[in-house]
N, C-alpha and C. Protein backbone atom coordinates (compact mmCIF):
# COMPACT_ATOMS: atom_id res chain seq x y z
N UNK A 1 178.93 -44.35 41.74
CA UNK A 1 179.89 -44.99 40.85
C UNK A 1 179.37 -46.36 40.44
N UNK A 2 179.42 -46.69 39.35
CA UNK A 2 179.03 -48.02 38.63
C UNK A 2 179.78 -48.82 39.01
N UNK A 3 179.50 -50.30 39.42
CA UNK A 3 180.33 -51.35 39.79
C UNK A 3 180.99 -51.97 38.28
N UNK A 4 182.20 -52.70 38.69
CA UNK A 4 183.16 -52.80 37.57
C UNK A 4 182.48 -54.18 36.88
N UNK A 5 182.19 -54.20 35.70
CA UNK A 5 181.64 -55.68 35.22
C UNK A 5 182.73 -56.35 34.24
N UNK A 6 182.92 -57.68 34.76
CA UNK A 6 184.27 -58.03 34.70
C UNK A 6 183.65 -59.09 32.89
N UNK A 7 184.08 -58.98 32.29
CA UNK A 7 184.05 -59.80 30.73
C UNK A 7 183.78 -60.92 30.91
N UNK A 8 182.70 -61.71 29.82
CA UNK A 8 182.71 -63.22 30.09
C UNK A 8 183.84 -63.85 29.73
N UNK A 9 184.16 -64.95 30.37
CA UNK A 9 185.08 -65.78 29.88
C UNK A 9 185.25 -65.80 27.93
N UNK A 10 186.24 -65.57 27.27
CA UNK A 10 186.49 -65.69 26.02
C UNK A 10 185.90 -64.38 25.46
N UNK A 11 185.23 -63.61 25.98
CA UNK A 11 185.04 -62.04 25.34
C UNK A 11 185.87 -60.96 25.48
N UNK A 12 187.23 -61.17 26.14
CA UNK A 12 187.81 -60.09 26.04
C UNK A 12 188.63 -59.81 24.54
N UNK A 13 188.77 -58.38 23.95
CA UNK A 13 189.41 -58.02 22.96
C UNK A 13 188.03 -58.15 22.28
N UNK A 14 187.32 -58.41 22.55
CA UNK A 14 185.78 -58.52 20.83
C UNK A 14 185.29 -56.73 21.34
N UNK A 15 185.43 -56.57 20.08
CA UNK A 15 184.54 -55.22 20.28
C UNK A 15 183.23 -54.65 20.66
N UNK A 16 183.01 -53.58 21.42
CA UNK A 16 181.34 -53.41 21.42
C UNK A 16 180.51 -53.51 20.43
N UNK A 17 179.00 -54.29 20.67
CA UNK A 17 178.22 -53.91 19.02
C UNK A 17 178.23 -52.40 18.92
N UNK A 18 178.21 -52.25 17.71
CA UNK A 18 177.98 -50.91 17.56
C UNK A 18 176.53 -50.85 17.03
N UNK A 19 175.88 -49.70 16.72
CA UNK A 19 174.85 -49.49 16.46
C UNK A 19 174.92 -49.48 14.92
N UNK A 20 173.39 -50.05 14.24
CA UNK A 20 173.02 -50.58 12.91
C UNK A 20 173.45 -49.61 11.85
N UNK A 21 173.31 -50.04 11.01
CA UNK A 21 173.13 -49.04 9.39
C UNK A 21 171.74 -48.12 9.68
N UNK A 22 171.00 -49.54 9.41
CA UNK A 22 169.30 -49.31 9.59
C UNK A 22 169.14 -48.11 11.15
N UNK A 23 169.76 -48.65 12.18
CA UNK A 23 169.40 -47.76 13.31
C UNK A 23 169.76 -46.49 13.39
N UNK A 24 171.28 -46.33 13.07
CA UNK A 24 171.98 -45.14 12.40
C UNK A 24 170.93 -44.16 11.58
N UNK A 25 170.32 -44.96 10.91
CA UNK A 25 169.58 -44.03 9.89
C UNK A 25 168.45 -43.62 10.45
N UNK A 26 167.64 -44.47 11.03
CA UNK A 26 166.17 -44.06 11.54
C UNK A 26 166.04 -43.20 12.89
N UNK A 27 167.23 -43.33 13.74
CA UNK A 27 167.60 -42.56 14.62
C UNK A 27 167.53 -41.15 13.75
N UNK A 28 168.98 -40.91 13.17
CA UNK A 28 169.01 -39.38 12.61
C UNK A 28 168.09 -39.03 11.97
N UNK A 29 166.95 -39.60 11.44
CA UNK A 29 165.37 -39.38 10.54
C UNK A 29 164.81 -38.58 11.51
N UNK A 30 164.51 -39.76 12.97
CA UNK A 30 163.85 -39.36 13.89
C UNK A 30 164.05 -38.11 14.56
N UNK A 31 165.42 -38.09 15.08
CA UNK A 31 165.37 -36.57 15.67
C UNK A 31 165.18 -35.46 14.48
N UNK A 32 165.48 -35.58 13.28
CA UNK A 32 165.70 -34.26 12.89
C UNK A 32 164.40 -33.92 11.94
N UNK A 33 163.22 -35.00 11.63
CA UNK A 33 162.13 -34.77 11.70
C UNK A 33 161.33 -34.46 12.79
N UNK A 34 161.45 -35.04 13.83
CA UNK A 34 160.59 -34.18 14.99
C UNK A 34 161.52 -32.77 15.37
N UNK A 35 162.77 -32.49 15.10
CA UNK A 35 162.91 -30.78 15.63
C UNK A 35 162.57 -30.40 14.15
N UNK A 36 162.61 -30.92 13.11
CA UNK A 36 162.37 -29.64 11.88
C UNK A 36 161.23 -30.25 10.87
N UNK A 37 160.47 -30.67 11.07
CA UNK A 37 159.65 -31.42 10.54
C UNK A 37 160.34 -32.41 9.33
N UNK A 38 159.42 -33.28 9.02
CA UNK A 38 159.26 -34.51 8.03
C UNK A 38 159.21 -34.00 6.46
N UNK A 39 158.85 -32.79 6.34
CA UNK A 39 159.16 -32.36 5.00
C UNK A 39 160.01 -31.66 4.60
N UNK A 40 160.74 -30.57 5.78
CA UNK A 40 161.22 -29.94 5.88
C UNK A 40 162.90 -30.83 5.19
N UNK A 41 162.70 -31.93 5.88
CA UNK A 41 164.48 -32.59 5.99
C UNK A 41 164.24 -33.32 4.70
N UNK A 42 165.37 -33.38 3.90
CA UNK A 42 165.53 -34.02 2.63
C UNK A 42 165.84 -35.17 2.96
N UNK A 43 166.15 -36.61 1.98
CA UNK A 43 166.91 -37.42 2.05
C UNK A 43 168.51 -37.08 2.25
N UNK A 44 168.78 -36.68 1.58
CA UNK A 44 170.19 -35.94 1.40
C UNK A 44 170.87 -35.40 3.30
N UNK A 45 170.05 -34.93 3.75
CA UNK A 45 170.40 -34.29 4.86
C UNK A 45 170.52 -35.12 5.78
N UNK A 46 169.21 -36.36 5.86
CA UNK A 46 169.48 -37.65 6.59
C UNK A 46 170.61 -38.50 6.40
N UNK A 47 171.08 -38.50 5.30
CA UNK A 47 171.99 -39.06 4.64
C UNK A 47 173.57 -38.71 5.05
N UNK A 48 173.74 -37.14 5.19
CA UNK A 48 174.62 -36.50 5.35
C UNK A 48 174.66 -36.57 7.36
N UNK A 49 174.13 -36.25 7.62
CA UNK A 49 173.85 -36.78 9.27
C UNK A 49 173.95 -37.57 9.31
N UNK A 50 173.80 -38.64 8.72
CA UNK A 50 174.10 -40.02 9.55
C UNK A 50 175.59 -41.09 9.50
N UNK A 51 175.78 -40.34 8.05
CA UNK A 51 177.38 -40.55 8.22
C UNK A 51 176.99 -41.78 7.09
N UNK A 52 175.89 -42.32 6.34
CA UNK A 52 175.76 -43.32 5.83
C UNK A 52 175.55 -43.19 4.12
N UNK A 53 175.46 -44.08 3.75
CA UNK A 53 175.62 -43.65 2.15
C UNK A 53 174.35 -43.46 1.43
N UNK A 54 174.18 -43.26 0.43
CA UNK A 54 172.71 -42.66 0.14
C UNK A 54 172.10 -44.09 -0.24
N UNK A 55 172.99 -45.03 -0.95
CA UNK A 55 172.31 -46.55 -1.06
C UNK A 55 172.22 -47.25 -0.45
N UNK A 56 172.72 -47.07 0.97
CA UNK A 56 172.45 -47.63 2.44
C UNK A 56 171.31 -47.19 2.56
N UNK A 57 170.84 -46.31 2.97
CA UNK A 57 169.59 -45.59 3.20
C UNK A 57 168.20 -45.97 2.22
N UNK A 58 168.74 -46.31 0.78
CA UNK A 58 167.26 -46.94 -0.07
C UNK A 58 167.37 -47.92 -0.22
N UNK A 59 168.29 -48.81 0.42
CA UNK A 59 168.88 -50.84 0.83
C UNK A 59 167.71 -50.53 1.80
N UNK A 60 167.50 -50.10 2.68
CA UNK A 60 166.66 -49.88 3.83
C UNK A 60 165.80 -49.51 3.71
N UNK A 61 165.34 -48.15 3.27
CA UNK A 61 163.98 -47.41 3.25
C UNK A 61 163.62 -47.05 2.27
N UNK A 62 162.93 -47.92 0.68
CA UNK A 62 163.18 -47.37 -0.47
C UNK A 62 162.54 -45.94 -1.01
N UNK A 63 162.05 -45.30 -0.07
CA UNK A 63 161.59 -44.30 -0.14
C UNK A 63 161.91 -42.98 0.98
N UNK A 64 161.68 -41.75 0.64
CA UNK A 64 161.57 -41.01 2.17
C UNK A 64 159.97 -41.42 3.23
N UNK A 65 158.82 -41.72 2.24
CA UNK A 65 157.92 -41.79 2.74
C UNK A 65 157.85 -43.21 3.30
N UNK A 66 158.53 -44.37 3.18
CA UNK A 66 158.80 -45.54 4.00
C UNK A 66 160.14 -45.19 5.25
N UNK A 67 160.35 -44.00 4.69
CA UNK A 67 161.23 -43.71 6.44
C UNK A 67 160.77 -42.80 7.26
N UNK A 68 159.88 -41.96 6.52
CA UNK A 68 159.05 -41.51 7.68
C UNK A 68 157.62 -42.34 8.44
N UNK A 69 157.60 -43.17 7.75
CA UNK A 69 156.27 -44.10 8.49
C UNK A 69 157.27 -45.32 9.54
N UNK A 70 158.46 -45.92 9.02
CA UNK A 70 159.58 -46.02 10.04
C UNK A 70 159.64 -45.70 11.17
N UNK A 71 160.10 -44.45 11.26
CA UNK A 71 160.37 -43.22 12.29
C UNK A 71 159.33 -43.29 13.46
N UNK A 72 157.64 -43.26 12.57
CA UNK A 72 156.80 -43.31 13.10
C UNK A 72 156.44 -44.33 13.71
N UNK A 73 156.40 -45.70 13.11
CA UNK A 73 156.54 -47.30 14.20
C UNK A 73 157.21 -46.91 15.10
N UNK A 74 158.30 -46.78 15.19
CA UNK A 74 158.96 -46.63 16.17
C UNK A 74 158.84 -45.95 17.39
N UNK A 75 158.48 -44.48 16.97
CA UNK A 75 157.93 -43.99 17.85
C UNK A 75 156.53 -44.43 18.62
N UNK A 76 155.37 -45.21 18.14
CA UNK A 76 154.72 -45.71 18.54
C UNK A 76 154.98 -46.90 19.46
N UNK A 77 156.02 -47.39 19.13
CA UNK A 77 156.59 -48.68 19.95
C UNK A 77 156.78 -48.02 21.38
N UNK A 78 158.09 -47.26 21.21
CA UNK A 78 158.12 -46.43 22.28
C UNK A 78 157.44 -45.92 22.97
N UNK A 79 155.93 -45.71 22.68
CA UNK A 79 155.46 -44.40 23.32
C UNK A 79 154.64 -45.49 24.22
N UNK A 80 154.57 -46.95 23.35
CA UNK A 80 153.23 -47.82 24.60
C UNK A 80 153.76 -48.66 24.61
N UNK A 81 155.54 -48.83 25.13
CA UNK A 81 156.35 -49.31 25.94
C UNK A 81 156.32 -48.36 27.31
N UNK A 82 156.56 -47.43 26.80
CA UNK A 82 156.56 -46.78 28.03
C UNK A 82 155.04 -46.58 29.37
N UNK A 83 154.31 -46.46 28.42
CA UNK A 83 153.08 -46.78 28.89
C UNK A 83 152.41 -47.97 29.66
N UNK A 84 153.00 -49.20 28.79
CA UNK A 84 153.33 -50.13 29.85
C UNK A 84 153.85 -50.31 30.68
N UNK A 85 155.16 -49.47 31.04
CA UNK A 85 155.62 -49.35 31.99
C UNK A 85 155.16 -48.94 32.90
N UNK A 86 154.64 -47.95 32.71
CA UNK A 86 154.06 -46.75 33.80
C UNK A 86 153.20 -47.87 34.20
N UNK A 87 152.23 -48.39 33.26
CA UNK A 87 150.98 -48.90 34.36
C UNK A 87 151.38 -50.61 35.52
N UNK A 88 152.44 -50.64 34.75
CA UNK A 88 153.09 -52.00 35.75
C UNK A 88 153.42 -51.38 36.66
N UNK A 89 153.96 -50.05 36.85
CA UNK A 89 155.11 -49.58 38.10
C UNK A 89 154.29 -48.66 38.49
N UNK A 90 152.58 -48.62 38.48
CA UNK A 90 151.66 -47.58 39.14
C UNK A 90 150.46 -48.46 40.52
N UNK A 91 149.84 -47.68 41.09
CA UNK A 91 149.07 -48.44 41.94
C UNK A 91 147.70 -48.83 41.28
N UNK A 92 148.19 -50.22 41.44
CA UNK A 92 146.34 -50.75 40.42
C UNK A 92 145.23 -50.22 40.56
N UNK A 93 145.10 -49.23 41.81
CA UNK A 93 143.49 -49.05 41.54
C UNK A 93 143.71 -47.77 40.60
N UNK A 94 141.83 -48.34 40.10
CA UNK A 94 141.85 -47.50 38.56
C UNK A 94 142.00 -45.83 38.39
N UNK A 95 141.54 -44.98 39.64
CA UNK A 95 142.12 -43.83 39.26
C UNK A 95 143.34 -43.50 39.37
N UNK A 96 143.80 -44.60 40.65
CA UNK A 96 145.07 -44.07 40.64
C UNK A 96 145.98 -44.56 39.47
N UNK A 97 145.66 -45.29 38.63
CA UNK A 97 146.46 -45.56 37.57
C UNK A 97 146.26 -44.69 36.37
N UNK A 98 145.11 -43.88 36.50
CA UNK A 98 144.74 -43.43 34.81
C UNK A 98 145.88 -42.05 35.69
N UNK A 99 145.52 -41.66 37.06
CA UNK A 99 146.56 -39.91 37.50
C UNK A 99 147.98 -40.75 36.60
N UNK A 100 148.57 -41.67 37.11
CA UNK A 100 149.83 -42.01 36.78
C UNK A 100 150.04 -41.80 35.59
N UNK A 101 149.11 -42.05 34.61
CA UNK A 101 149.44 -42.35 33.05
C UNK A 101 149.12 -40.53 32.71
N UNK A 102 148.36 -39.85 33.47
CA UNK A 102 148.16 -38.37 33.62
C UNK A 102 149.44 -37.67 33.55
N UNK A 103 149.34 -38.05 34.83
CA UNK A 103 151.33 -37.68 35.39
C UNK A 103 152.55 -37.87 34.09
N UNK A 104 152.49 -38.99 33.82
CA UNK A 104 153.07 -39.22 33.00
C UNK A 104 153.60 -38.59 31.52
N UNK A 105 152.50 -38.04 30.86
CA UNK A 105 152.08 -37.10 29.57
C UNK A 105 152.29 -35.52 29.99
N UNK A 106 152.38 -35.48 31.19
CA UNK A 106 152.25 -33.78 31.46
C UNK A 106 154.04 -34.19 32.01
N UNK A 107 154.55 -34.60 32.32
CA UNK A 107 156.54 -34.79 32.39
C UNK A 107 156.79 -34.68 30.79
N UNK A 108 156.29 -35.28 30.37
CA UNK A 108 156.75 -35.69 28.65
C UNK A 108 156.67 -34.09 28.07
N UNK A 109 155.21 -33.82 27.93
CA UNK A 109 154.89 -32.48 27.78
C UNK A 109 155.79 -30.97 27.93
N UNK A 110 155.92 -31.56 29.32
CA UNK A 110 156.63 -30.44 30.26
C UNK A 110 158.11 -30.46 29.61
N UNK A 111 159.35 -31.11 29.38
CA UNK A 111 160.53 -31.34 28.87
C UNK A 111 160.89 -30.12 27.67
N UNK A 112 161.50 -29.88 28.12
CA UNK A 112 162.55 -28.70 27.36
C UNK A 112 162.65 -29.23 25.68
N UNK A 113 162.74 -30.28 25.17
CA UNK A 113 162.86 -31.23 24.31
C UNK A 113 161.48 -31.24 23.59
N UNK A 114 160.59 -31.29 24.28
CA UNK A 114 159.22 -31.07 23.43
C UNK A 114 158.89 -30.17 22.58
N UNK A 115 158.58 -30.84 20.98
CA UNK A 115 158.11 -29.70 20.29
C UNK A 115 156.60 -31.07 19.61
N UNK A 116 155.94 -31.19 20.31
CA UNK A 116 154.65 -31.59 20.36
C UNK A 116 154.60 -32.76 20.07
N UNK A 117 153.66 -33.64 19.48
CA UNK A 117 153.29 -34.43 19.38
C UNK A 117 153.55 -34.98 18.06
N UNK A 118 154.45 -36.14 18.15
CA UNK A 118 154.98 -36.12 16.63
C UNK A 118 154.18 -37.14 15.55
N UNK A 119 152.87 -37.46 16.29
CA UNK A 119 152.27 -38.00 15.18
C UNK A 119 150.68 -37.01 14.61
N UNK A 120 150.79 -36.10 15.58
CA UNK A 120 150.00 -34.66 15.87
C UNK A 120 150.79 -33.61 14.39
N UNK A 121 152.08 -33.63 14.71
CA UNK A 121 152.62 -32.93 13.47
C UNK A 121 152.10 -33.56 12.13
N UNK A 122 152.38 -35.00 12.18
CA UNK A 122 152.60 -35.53 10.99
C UNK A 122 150.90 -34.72 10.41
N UNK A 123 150.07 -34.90 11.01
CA UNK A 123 148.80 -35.27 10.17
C UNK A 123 148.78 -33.51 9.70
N UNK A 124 149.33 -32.33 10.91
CA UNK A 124 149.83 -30.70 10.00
C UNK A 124 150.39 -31.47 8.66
N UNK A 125 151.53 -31.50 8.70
CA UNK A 125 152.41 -31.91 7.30
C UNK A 125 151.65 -32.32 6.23
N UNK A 126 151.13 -33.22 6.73
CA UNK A 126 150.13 -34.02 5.42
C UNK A 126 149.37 -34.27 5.30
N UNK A 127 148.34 -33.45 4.71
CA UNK A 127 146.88 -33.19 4.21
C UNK A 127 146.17 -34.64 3.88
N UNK A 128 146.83 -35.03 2.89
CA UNK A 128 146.33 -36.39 2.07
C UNK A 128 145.97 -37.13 3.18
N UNK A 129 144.77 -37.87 3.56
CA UNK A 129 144.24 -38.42 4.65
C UNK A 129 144.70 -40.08 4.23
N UNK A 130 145.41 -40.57 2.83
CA UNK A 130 145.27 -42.17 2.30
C UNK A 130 147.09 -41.63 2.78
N UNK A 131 147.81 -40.57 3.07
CA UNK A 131 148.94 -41.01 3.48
C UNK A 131 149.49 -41.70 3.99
N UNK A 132 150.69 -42.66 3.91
CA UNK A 132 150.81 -44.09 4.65
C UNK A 132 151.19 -43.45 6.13
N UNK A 133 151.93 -42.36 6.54
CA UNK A 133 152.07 -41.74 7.76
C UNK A 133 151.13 -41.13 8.48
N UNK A 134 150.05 -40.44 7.33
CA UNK A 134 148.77 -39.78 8.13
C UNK A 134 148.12 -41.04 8.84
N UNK A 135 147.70 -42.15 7.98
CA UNK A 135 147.32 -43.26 8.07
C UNK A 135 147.36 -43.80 9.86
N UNK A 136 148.72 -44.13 9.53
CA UNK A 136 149.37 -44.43 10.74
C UNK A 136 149.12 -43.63 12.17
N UNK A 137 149.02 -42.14 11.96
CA UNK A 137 148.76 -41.43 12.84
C UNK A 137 147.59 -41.69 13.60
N UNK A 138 146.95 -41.85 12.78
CA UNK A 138 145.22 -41.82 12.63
C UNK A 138 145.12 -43.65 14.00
N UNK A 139 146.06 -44.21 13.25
CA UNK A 139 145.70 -45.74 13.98
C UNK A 139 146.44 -45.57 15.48
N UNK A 140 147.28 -44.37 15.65
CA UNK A 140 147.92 -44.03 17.16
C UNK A 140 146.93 -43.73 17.86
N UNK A 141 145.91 -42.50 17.15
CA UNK A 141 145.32 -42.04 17.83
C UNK A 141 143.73 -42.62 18.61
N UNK A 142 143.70 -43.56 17.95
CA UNK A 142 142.89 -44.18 17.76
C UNK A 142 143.20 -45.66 19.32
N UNK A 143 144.73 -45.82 19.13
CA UNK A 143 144.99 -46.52 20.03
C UNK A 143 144.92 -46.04 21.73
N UNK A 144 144.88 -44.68 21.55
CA UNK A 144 144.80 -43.64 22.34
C UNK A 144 143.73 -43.92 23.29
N UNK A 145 142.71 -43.73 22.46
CA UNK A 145 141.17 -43.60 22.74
C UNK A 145 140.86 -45.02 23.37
N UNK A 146 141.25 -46.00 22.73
CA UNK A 146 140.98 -47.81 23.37
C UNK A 146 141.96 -47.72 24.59
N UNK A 147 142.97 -47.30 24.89
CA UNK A 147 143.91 -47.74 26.13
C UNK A 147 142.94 -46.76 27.31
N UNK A 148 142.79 -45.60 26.65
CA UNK A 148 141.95 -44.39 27.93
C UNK A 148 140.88 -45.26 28.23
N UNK A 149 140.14 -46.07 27.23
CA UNK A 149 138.73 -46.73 27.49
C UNK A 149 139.32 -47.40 28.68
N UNK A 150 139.82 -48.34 28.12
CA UNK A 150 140.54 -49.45 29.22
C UNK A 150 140.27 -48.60 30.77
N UNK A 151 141.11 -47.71 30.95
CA UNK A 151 141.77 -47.31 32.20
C UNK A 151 140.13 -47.07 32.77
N UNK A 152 138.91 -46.40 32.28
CA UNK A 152 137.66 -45.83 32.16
C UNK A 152 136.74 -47.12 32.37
N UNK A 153 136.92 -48.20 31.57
CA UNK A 153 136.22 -49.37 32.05
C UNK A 153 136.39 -49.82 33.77
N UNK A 154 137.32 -49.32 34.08
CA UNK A 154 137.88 -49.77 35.17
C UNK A 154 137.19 -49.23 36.40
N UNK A 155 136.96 -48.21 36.70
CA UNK A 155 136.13 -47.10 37.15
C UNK A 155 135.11 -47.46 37.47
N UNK A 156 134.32 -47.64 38.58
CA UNK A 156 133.48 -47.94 39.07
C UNK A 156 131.90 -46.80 38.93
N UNK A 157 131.00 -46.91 38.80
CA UNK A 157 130.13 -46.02 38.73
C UNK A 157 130.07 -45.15 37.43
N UNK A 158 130.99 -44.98 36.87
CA UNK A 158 130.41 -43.80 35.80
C UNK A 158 129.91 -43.82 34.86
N UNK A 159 128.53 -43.34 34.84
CA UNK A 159 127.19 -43.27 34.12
C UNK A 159 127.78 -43.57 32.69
N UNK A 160 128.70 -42.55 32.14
CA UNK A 160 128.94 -42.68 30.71
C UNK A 160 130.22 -42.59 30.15
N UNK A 161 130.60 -43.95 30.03
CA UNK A 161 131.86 -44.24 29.74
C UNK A 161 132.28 -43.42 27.99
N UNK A 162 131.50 -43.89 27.34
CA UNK A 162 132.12 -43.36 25.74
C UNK A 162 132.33 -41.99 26.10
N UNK A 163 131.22 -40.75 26.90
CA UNK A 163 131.79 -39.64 26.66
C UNK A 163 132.60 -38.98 27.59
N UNK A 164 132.59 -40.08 28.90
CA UNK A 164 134.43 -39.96 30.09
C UNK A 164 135.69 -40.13 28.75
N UNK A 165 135.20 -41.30 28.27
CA UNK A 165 136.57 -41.82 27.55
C UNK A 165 137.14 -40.10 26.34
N UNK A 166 136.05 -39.33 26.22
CA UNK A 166 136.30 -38.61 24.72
C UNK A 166 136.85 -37.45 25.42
N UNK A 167 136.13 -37.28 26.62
CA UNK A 167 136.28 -35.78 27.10
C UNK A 167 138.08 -36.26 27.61
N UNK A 168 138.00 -37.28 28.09
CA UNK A 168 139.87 -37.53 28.42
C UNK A 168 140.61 -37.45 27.10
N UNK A 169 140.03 -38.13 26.32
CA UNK A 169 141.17 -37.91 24.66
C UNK A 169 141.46 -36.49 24.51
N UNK A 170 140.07 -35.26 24.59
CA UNK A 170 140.39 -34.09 24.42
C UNK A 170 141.50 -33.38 25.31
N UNK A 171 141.59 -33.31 26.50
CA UNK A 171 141.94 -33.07 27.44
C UNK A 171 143.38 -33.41 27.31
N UNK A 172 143.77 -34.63 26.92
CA UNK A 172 144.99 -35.06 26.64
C UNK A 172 145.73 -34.60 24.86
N UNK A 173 144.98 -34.18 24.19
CA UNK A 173 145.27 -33.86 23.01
C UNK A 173 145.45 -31.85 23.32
N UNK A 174 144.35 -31.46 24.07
CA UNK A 174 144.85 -30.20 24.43
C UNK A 174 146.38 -30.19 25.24
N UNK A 175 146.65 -30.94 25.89
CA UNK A 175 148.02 -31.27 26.68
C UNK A 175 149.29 -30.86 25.60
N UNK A 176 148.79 -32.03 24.58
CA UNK A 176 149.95 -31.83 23.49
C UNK A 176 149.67 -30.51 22.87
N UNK A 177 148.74 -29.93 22.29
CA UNK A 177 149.29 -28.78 21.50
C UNK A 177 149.34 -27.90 22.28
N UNK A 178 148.75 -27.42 23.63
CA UNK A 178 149.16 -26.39 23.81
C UNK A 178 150.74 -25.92 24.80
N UNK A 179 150.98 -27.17 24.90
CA UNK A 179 152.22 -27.51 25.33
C UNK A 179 153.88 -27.12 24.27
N UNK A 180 153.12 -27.62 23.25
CA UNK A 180 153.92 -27.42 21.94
C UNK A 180 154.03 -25.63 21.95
N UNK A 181 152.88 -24.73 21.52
CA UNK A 181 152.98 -23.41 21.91
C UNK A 181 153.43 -22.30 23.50
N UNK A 182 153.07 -23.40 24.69
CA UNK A 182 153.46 -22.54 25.49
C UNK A 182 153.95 -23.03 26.59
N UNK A 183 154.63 -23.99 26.25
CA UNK A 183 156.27 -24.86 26.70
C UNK A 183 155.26 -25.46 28.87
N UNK A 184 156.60 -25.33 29.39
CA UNK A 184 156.43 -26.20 30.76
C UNK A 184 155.43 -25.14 31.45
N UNK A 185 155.04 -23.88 30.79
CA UNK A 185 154.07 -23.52 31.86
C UNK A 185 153.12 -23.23 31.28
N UNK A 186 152.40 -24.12 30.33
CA UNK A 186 151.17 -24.28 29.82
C UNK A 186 150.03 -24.87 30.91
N UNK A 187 148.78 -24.87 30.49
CA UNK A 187 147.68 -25.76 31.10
C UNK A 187 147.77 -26.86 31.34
N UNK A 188 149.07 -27.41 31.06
CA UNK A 188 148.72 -28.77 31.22
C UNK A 188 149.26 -29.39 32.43
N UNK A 189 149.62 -28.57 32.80
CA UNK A 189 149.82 -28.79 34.62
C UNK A 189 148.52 -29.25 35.61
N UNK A 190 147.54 -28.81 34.51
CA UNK A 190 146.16 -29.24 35.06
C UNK A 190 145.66 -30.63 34.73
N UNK A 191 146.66 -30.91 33.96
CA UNK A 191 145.70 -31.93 33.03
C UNK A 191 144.90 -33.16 34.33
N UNK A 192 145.88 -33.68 35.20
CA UNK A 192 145.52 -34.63 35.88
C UNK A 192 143.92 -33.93 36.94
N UNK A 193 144.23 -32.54 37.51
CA UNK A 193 142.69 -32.24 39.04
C UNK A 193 141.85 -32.00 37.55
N UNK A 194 141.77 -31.70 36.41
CA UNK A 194 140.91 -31.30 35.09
C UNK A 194 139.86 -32.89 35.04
N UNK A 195 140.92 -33.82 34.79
CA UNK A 195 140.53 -35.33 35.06
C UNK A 195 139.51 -35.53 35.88
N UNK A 196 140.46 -35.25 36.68
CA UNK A 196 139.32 -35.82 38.48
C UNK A 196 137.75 -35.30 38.74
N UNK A 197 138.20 -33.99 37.82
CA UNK A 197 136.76 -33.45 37.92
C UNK A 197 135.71 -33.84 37.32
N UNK A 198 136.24 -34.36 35.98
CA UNK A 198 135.52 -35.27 35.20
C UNK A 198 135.11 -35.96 35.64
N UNK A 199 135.63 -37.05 36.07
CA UNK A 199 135.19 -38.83 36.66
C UNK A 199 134.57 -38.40 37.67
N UNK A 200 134.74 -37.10 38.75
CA UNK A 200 133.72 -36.81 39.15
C UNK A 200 132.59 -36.70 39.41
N UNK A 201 132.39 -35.97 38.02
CA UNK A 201 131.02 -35.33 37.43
C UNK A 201 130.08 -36.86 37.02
N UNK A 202 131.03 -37.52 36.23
CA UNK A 202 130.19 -38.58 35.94
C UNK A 202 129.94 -39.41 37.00
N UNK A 203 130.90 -39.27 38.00
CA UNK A 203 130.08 -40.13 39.12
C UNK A 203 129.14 -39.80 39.49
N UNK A 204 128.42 -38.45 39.70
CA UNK A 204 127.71 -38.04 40.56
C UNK A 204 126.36 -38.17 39.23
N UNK A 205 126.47 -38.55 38.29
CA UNK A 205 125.26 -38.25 37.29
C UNK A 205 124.05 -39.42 37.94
């Protein structure tokens, strides 16, 4: 049971904030582009979900394609917030921090809620490589590859960091799609002893 939290002095009767126009909107973007894709959902439908008006929505996002690159900040915020988290609340030494951040992607993965990788979709959806969302994808993934370095710099001994660092990007990108096709009892239960074997291998080179 939650302990009772008693009002500051002069705040009783003020109402809760409620949640934004802007948040309202990019919220309902967000979920209903990652369950039905980004092309799939109209303005109109975001619009109608969110309970908000259609000139609320282009006050805010004057486009669909400035609310799906939106959607997508956001989700990036999120995804290496959380990541920071993990590695503050993991044990500093370096393998045991890259298993954690391992661990971590194969829970995400694993979730009933997963339908893949939503900046993995975007770049399906949209061919055009100058897309401002493909774009974006492209600079996630990319952020991907520098944070794995990181964890890989850390690592004592291994002969060859650029191709530890690539064979982990793969490894973790197989996580997401085949996770997306064959839900919590995919391969990616492996993903973390798959790892070990790696940093392994390169130790022993």
């Amino acid at each position: 049971m939650s302990p009772t939290v008693k009002p500051r002095a002069g705040t009783e009767g003020v109402a809760a904030p409620t949640e934004s126009v802007r948040d309202r909107i990019l919220n309902t973007a967000r979920d209903l582009f990652y369950k039905e894709g980004a092309r799939a959902v109209g303005v109109d439908t975001v619009v109608a979900r969110s309970g908000v008006a259609k000139t609320s929505l282009y006050r805010w996002f004057p486009s669909k394609d400035a609310l799906i690159v939106a959607v997508l900040e956001q989700e990036q915020k999120d995804r290496w917030a959380g990541w920071d988290k993990t590695a503050a609340q993991s044990d500093p030494e370096p393998r045991a921090r890259l298993r954690a951040h391992l661990n971590g992607i194969v829970r995400f993965v694993s979730s009933s809620h997963f339908r893949g990788c939503p900046f993995m979709n975007i770049t399906v959806e949209f061919a055009d490589p100058q897309h401002p969302a493909r774009v974006l994808a492209l600079e996630e993934m990319q952020e991907l590859r520098r944070r794995l370095r990181g964890l890989v710099d850390n690592i004592e001994g291994v002969s060859n960091r650029e191709e530890l660092t690539e064979q982990l990007l793969l490894l973790v990108d197989g996580a997401f799609s085949s996770a997306q096709a064959l839900g919590k009892n995919g391969p990616q239960q492996f993903l973390v002893a798959t790892a070990d074997a790696l940093v392994d291998a390169q130790l022993k080179k």
